[in-house]
C-alpha atoms as a PDB file:
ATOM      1  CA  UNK A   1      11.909 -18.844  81.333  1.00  0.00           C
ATOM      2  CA  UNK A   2      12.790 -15.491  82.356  1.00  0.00           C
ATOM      3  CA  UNK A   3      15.516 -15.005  80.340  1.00  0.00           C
ATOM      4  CA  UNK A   4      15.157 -13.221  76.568  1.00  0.00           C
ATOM      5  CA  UNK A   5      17.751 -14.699  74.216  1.00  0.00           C
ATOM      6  CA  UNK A   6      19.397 -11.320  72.238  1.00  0.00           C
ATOM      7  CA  UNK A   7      21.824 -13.771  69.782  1.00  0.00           C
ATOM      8  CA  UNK A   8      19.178 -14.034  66.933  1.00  0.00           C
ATOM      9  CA  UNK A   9      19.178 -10.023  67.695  1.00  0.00           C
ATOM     10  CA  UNK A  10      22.790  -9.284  67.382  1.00  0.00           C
ATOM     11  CA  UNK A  11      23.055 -11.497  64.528  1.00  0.00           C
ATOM     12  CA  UNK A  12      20.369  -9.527  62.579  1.00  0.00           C
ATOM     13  CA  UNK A  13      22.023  -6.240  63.501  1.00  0.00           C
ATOM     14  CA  UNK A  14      25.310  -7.478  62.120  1.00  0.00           C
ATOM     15  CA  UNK A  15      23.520  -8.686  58.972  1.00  0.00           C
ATOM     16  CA  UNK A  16      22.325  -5.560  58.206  1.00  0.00           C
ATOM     17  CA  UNK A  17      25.438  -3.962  59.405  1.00  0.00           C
ATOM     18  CA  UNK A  18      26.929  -5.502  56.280  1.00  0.00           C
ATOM     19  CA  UNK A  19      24.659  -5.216  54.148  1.00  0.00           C
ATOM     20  CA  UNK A  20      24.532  -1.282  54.587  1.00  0.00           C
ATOM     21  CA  UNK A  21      28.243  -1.402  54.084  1.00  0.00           C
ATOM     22  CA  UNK A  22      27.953  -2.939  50.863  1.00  0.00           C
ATOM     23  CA  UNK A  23      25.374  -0.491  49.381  1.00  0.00           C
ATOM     24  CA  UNK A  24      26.813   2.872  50.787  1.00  0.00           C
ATOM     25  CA  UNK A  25      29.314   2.960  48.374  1.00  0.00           C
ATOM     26  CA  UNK A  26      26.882   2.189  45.599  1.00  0.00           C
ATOM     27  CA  UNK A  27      24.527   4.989  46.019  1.00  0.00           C
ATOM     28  CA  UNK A  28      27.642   7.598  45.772  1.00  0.00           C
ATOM     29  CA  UNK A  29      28.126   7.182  42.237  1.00  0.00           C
ATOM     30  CA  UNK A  30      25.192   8.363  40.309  1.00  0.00           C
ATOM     31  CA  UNK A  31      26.637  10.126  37.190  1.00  0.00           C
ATOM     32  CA  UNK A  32      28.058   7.589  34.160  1.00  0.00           C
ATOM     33  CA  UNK A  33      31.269   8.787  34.184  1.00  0.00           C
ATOM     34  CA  UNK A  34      34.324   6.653  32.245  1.00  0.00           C
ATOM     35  CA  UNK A  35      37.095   8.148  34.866  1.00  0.00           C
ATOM     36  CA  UNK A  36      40.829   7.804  33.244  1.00  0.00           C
ATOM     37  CA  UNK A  37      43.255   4.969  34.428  1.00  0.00           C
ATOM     38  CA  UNK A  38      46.308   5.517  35.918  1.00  0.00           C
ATOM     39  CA  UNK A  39      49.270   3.082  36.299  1.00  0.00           C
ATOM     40  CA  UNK A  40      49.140   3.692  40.457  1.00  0.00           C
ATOM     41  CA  UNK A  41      46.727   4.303  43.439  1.00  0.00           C
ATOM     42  CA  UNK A  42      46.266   7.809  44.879  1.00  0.00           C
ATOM     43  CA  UNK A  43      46.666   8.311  47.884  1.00  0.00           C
ATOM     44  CA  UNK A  44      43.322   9.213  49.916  1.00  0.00           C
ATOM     45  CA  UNK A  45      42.364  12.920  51.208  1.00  0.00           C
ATOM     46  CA  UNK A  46      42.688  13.325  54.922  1.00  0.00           C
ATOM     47  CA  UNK A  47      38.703  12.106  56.128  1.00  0.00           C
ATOM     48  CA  UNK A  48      38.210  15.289  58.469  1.00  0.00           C
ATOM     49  CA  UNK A  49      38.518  17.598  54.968  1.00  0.00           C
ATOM     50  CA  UNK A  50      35.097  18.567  53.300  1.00  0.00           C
ATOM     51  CA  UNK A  51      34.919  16.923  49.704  1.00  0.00           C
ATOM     52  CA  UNK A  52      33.211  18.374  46.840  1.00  0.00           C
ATOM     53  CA  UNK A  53      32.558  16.522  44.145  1.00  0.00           C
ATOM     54  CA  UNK A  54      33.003  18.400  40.725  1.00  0.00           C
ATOM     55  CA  UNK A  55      32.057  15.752  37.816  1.00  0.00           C
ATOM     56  CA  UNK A  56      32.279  16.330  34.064  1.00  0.00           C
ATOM     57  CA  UNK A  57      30.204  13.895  32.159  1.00  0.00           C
ATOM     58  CA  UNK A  58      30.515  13.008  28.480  1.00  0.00           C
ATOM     59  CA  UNK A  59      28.386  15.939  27.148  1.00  0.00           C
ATOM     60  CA  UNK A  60      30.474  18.628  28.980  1.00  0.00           C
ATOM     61  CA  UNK A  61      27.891  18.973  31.798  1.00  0.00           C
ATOM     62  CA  UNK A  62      28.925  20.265  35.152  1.00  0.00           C
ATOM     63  CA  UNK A  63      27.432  17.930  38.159  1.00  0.00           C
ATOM     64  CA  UNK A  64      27.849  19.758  41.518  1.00  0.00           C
ATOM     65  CA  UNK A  65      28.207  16.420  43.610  1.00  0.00           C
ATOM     66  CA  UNK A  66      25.610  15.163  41.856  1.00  0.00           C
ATOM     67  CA  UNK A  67      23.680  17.791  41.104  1.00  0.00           C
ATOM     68  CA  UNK A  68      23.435  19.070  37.483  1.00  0.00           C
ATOM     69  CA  UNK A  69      24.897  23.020  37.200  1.00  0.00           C
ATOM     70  CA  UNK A  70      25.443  25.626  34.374  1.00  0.00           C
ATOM     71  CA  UNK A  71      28.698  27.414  34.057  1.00  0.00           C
ATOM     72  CA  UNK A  72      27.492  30.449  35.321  1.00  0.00           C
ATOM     73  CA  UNK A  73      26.529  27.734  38.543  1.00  0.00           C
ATOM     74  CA  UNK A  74      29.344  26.605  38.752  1.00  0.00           C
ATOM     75  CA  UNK A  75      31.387  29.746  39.011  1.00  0.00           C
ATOM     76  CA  UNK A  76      28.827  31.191  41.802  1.00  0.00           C
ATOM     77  CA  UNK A  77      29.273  27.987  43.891  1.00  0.00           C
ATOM     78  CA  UNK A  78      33.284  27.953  43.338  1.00  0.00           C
ATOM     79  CA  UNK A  79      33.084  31.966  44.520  1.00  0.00           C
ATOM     80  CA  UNK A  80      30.994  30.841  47.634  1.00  0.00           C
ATOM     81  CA  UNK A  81      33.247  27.798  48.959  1.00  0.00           C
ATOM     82  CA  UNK A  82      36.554  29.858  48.530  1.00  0.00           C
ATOM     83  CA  UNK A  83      35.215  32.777  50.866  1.00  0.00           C
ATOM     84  CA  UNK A  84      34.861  29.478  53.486  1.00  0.00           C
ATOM     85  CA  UNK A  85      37.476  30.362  56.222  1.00  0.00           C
ATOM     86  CA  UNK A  86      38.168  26.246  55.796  1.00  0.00           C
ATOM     87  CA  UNK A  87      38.418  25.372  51.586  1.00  0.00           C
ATOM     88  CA  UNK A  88      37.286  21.990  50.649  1.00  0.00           C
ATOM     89  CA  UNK A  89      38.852  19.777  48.803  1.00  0.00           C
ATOM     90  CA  UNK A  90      37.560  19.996  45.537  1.00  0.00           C
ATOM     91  CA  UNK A  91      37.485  16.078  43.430  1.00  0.00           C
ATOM     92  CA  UNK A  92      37.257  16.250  39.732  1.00  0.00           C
ATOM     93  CA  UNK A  93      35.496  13.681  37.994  1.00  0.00           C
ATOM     94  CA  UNK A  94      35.896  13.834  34.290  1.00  0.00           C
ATOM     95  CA  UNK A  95      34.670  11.354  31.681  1.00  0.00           C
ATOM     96  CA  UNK A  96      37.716  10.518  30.066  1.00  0.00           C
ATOM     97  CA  UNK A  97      35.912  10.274  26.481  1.00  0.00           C
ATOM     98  CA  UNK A  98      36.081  14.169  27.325  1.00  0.00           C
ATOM     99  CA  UNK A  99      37.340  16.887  25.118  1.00  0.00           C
ATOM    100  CA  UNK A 100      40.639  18.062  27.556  1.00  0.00           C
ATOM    101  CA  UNK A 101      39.610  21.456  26.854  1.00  0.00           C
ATOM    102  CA  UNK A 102      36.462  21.217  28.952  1.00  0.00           C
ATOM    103  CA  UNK A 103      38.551  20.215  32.100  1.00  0.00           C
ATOM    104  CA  UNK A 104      41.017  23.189  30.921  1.00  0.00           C
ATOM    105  CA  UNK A 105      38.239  25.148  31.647  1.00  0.00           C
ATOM    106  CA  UNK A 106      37.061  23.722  35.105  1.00  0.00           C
ATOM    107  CA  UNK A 107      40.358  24.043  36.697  1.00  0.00           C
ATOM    108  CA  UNK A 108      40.636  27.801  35.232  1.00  0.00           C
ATOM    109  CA  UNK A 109      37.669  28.631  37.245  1.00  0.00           C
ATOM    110  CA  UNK A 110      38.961  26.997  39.863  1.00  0.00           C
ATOM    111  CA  UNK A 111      42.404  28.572  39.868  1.00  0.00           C
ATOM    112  CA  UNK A 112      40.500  32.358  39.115  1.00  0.00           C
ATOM    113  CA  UNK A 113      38.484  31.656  43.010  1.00  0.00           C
ATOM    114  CA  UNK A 114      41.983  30.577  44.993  1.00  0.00           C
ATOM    115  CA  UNK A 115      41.142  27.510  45.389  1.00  0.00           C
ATOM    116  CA  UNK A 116      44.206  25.044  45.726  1.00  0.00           C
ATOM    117  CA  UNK A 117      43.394  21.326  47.289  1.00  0.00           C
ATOM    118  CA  UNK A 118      42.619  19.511  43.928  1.00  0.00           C
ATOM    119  CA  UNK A 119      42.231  15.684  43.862  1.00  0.00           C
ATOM    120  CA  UNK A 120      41.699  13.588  40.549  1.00  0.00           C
ATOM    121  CA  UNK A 121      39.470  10.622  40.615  1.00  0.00           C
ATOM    122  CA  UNK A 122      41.150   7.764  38.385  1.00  0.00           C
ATOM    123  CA  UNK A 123      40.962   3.930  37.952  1.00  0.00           C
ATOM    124  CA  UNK A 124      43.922   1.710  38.829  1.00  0.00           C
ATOM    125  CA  UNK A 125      45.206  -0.421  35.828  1.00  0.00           C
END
């Protein structure tokens, strides 16, 4: 036989296929965060938009997507994205055990370095 048979091939690479598409979404969320629920689904940022992830967790500590920051950190990296000729979208994840003051803060510094595209990570009820 000359001939290789590729099926048992293609049906591996589609295995895995799925399997990588199940666990990609998994390996986003690192931080515990309890987000709040809302009553309806958000609508979803525009995919060619850079996302930064801003999380909050319980203990009031700043995660630059996913890395833990200070507020002084924090501040520097929200000065050096809104001199970007292109501003991300900034997502705020906030525990919602949080004290509202906290977040009060975040989007102050925020507002202080111009930056405008906000988005709000929630559950659905």
């Amino acid at each position: 036989m000359s001939e290789i048979n590729v099926t048992p091939l293609i049906d591996l690479a589609f295995a895995l296929l799925i399997i990588f598409m199940i666990t990609a979404p998994l390996l986003q969320q690192t931080i515990d965060i309890q987000v709040p629920i809302e009553s309806a689904k958000q609508q979803s940022t525009s995919p060619e938009l850079e996302v930064v992830v801003l999380s909050i967790d319980a203990d009031g500590q700043f995660y630059w997507d996913g890395e833990g920051l200070s507020d002084g950190d924090i501040r520097t990296r929200l000065e050096g994205v809104s001199n970007q000729e292109e501003q991300p979208v900034i997502q705020v994840q906030a525990d919602a055990n949080l004290p509202y003051q906290r977040v009060v803060d975040l989007l102050d510094l925020i507002q202080q370095n111009g930056l405008s595209k906000l988005k709000f990570e929630t559950r659905s009820r």
